[in-house]
C-alpha atoms as a PDB file:
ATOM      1  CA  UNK A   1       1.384  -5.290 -11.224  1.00  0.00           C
ATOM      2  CA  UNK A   2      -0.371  -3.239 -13.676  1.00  0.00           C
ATOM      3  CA  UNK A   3      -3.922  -3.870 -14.775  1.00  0.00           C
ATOM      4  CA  UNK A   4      -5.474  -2.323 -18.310  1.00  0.00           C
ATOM      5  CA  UNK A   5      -8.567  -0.320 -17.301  1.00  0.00           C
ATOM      6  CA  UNK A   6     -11.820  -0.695 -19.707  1.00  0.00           C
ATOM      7  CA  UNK A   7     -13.763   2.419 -20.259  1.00  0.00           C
ATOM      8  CA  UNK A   8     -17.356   3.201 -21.607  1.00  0.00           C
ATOM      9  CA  UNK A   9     -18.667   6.799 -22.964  1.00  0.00           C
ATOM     10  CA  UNK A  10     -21.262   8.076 -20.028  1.00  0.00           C
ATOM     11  CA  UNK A  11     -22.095  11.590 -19.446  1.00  0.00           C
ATOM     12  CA  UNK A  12     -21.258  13.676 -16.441  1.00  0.00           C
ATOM     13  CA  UNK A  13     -24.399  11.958 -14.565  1.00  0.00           C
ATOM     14  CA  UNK A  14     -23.129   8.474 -15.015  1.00  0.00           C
ATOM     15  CA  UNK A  15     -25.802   7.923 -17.259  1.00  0.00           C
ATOM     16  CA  UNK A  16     -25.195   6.069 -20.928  1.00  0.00           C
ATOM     17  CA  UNK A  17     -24.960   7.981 -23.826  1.00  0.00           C
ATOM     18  CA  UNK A  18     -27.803   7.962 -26.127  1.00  0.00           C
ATOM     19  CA  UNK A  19     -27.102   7.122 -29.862  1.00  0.00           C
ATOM     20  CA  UNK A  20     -28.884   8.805 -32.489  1.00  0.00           C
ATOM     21  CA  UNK A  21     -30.085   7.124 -35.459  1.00  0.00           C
ATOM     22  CA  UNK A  22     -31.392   8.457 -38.664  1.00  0.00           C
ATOM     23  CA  UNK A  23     -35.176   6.681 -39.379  1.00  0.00           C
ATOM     24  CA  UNK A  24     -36.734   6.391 -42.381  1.00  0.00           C
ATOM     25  CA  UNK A  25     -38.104   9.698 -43.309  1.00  0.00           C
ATOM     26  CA  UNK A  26     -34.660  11.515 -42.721  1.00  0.00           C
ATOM     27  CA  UNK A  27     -34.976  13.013 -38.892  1.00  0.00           C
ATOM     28  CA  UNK A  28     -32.572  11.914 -36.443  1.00  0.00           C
ATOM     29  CA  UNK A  29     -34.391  10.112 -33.364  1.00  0.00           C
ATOM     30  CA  UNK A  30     -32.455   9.438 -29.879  1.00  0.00           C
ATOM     31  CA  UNK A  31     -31.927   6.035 -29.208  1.00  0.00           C
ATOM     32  CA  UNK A  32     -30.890   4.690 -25.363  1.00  0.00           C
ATOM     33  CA  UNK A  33     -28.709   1.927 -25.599  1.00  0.00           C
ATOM     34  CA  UNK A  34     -30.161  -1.032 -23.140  1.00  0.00           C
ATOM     35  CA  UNK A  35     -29.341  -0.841 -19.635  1.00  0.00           C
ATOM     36  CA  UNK A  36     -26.842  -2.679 -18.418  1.00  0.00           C
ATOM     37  CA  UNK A  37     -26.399  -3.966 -14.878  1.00  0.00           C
ATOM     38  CA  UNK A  38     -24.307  -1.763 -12.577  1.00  0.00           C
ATOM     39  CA  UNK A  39     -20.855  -2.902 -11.518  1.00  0.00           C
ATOM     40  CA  UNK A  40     -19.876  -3.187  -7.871  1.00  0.00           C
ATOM     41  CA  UNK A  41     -16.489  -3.046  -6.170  1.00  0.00           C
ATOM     42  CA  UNK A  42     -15.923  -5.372  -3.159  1.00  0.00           C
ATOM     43  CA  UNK A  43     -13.563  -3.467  -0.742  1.00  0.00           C
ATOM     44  CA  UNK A  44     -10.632  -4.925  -0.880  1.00  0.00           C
ATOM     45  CA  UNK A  45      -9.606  -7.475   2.274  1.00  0.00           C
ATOM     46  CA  UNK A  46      -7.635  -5.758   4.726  1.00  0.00           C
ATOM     47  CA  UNK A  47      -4.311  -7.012   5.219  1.00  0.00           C
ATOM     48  CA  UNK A  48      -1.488  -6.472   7.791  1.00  0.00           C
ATOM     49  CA  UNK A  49       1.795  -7.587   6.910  1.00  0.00           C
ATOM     50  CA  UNK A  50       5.139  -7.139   9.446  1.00  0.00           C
ATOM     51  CA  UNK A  51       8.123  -7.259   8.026  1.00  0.00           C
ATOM     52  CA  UNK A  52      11.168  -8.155   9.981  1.00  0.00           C
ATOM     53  CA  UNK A  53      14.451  -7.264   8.685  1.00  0.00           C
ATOM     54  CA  UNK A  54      17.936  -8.359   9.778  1.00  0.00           C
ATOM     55  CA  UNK A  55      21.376  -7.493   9.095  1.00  0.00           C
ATOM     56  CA  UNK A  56      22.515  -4.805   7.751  1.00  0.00           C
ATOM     57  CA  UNK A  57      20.431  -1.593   5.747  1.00  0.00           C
ATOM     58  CA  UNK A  58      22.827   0.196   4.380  1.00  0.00           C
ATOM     59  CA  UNK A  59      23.230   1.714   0.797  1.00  0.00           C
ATOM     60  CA  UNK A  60      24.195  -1.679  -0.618  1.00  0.00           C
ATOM     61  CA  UNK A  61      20.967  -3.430   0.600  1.00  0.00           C
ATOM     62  CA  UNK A  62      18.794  -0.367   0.333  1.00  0.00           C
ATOM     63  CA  UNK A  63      17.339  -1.383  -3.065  1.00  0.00           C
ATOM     64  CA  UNK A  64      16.323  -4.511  -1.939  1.00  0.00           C
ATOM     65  CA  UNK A  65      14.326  -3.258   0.543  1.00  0.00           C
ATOM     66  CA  UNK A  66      12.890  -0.408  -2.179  1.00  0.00           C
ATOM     67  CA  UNK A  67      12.413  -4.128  -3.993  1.00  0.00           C
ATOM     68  CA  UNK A  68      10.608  -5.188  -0.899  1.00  0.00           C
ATOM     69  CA  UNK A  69       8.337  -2.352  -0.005  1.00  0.00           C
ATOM     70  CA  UNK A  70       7.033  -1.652  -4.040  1.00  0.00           C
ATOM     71  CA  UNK A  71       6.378  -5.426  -3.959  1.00  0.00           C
ATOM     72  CA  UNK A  72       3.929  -5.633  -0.927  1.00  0.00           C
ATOM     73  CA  UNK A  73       2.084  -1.880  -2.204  1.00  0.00           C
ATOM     74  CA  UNK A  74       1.418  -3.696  -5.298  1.00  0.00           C
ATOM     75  CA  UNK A  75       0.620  -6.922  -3.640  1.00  0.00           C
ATOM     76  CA  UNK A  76      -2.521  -4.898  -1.861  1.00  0.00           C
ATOM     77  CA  UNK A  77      -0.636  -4.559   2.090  1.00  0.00           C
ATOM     78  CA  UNK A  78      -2.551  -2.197   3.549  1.00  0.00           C
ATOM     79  CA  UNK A  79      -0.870  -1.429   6.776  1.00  0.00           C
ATOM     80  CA  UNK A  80       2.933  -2.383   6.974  1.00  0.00           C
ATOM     81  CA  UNK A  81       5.246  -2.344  10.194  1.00  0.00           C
ATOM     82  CA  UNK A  82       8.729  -2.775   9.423  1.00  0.00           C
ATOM     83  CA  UNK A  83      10.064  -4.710  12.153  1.00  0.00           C
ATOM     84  CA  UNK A  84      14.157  -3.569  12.963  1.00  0.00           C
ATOM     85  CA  UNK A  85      14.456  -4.808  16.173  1.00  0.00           C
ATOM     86  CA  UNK A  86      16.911  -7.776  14.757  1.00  0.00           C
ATOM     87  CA  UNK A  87      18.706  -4.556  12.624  1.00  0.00           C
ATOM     88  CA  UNK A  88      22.155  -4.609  13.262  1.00  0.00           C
ATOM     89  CA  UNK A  89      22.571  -1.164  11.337  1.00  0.00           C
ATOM     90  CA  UNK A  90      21.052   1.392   9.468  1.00  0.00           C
ATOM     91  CA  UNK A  91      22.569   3.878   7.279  1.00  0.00           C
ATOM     92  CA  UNK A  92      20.968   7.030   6.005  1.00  0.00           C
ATOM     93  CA  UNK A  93      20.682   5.852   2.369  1.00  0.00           C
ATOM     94  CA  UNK A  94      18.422   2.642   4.220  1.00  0.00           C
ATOM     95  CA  UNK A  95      16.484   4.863   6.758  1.00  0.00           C
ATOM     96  CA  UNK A  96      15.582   7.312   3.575  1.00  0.00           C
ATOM     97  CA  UNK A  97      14.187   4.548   1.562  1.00  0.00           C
ATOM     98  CA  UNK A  98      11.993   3.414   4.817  1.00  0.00           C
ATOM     99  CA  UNK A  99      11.230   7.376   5.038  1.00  0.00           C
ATOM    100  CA  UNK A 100       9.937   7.560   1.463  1.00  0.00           C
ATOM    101  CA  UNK A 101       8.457   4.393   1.333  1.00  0.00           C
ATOM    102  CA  UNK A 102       6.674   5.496   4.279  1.00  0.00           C
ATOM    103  CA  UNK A 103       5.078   8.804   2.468  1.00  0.00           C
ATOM    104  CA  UNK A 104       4.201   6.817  -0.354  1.00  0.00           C
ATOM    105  CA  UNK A 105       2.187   4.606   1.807  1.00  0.00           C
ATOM    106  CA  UNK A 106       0.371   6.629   3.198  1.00  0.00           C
ATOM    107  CA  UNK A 107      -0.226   8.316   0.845  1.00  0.00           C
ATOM    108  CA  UNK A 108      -2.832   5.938  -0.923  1.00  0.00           C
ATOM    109  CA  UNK A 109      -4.618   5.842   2.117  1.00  0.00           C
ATOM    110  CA  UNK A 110      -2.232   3.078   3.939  1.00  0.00           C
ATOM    111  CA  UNK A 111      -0.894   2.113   7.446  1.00  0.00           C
ATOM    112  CA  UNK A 112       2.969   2.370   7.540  1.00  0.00           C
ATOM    113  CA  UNK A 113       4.764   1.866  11.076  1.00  0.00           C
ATOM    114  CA  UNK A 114       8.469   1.272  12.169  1.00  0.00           C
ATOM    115  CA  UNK A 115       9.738  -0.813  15.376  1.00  0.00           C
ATOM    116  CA  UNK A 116      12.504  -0.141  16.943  1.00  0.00           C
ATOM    117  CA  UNK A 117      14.957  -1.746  19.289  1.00  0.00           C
ATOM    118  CA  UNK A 118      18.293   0.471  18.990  1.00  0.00           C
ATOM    119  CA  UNK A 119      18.972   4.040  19.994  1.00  0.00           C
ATOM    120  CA  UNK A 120      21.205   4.364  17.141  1.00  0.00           C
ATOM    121  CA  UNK A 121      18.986   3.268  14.496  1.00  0.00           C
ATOM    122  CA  UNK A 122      15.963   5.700  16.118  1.00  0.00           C
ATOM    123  CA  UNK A 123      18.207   8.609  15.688  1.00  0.00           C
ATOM    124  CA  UNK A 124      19.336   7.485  12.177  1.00  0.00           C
ATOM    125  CA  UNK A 125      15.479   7.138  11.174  1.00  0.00           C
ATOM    126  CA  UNK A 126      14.876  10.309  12.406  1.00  0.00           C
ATOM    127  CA  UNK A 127      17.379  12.029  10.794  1.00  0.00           C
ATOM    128  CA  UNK A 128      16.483  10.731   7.773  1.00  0.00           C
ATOM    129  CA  UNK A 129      12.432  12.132   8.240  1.00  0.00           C
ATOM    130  CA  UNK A 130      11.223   9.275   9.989  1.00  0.00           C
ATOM    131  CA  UNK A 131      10.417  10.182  13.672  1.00  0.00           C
ATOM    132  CA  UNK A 132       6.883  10.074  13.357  1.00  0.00           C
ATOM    133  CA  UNK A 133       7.071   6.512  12.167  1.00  0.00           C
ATOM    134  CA  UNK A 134       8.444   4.774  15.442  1.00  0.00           C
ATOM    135  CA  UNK A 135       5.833   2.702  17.181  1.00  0.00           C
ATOM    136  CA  UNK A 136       5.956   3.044  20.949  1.00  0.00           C
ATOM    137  CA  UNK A 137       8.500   0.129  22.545  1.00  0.00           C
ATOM    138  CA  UNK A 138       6.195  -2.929  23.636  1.00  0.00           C
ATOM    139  CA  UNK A 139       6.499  -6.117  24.329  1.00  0.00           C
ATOM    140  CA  UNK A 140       4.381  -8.092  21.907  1.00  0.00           C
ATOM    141  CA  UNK A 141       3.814  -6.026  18.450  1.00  0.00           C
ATOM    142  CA  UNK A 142       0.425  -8.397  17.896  1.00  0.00           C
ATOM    143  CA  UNK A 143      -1.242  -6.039  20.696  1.00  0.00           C
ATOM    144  CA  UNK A 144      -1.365  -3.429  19.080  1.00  0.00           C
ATOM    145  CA  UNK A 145      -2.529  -4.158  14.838  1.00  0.00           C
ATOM    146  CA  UNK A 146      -3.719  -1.926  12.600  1.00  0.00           C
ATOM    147  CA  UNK A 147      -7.181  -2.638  12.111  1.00  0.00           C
ATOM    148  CA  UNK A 148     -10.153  -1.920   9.502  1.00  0.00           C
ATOM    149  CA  UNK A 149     -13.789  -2.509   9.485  1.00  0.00           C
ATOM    150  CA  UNK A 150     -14.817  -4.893   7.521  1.00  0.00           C
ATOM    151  CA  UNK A 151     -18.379  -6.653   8.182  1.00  0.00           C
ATOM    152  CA  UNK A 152     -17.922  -9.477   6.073  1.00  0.00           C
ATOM    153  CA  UNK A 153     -14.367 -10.909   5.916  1.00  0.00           C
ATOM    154  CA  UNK A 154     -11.574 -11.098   8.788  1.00  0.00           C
ATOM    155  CA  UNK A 155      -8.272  -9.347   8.179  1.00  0.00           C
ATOM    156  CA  UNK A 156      -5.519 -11.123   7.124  1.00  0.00           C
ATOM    157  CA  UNK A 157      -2.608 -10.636   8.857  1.00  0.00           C
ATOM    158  CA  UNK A 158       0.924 -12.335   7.912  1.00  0.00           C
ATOM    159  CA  UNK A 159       4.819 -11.697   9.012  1.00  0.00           C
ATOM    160  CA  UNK A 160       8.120 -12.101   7.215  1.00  0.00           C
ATOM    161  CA  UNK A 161      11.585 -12.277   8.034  1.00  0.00           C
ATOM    162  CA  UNK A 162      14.054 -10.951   5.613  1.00  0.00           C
ATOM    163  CA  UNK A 163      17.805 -11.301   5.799  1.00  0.00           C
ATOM    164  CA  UNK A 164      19.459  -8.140   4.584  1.00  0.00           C
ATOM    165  CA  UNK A 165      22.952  -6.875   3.476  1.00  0.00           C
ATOM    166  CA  UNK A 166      24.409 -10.043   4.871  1.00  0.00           C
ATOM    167  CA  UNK A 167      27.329 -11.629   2.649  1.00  0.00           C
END
C-alpha cells in the first residue's frame, strides 16, 4: 500500500520560495508567490487488532503469517497481539518471523504483544528473540488493551482468527 508523495520547493524555514522576475527596465525584482493555506495532518485513529492463530506455525505456514503481519502494518494496526493460545506448534522458522515482525513494529512507533498458552511454544519464542514479547498469562486479554490518547475519536479495536498450517 504505497502512496506517491507530492512535493513543493520551500526553504529551510518552511517558507515558499520567492520567484524572481525580470521587470521592464532590466533589474530582477523578488516576487512571493501567494500564500497558500497550510495543510494539516489528522492523527491517524488508533487501532488495536488481536490476532488469533491456530494450527500449526511452522516453516511451511511461516510466510503466511509474514503475509499476515505486512498486511495489517500497511493496513495502519497500531498495536498488534498475536494471540497463540489455540497454537498447536511453533517452530523456530514461525517464532522468528513473529520475532522480526515484532522489531519492525515497533519500530515505527507501534504496539506489538504475544499471548501465550504453552510452555513449549514460550521457550520456542524465546529462543527465537522473543521473550520480551510474552504478555503476562490472564484471563480475559480485553483487560488489559493497548491504549492511545486521542480527544476526538474512540479507538477501534477488532480480532481475527486465522487457521494456519492446517491441510
Amino acid at each position: 500500500m504505497k502512496r506517491d508523495l507530492m512535493s513543493s520547493s520551500t526553504s529551510q524555514n518552511g517558507d515558499v520560495l520567492g520567484a524572481t522576475l525580470a521587470n521592464g527596465n532590466g533589474s530582477n525584482a523578488a516576487v512571493s508567490a501567494p500564500e497558500q493555506p497550510a495543510l494539516t495532518l489528522v492523527p491517524a485513529r488508533p487501532w488495536s487488532h488481536t490476532l488469533v492463530l491456530r494450527g500449526n506455525l511452522d516453516h511451511d505456514s511461516a510466510p503466511e503469517l509474514q503475509d499476515e503481519l505486512e498486511c495489517l502494518a500497511q493496513e495502519g494496526v497500531t498495536a498488534l497481539t498475536l494471540d497463540l493460545r489455540q497454537l498447536d506448534a511453533l517452530d523456530p522458522s514461525g517464532a522468528q518471523v513473529i520475532a522480526s515482525h515484532s522489531a519492525s513494529f515497533r519500530g515505527s512507533g507501534r504496539d506489538f504483544a504475544v499471548l501465550v498458552g504453552s510452555p513449549v511454544v514460550d521457550r520456542t519464542l524465546s529462543e527465537a528473540g522473543g521473550a520480551d514479547l510474552v504478555m503476562p498469562a490472564r484471563s480475559e486479554v480485553a483487560g488489559r488493551r493497548f491504549s492511545r490518547s486521542s480527544s476526538h475519536m474512540a479507538d477501534l479495536s477488532t480480532t481475527m482468527i486465522r487457521d494456519i498450517g492446517l491441510e
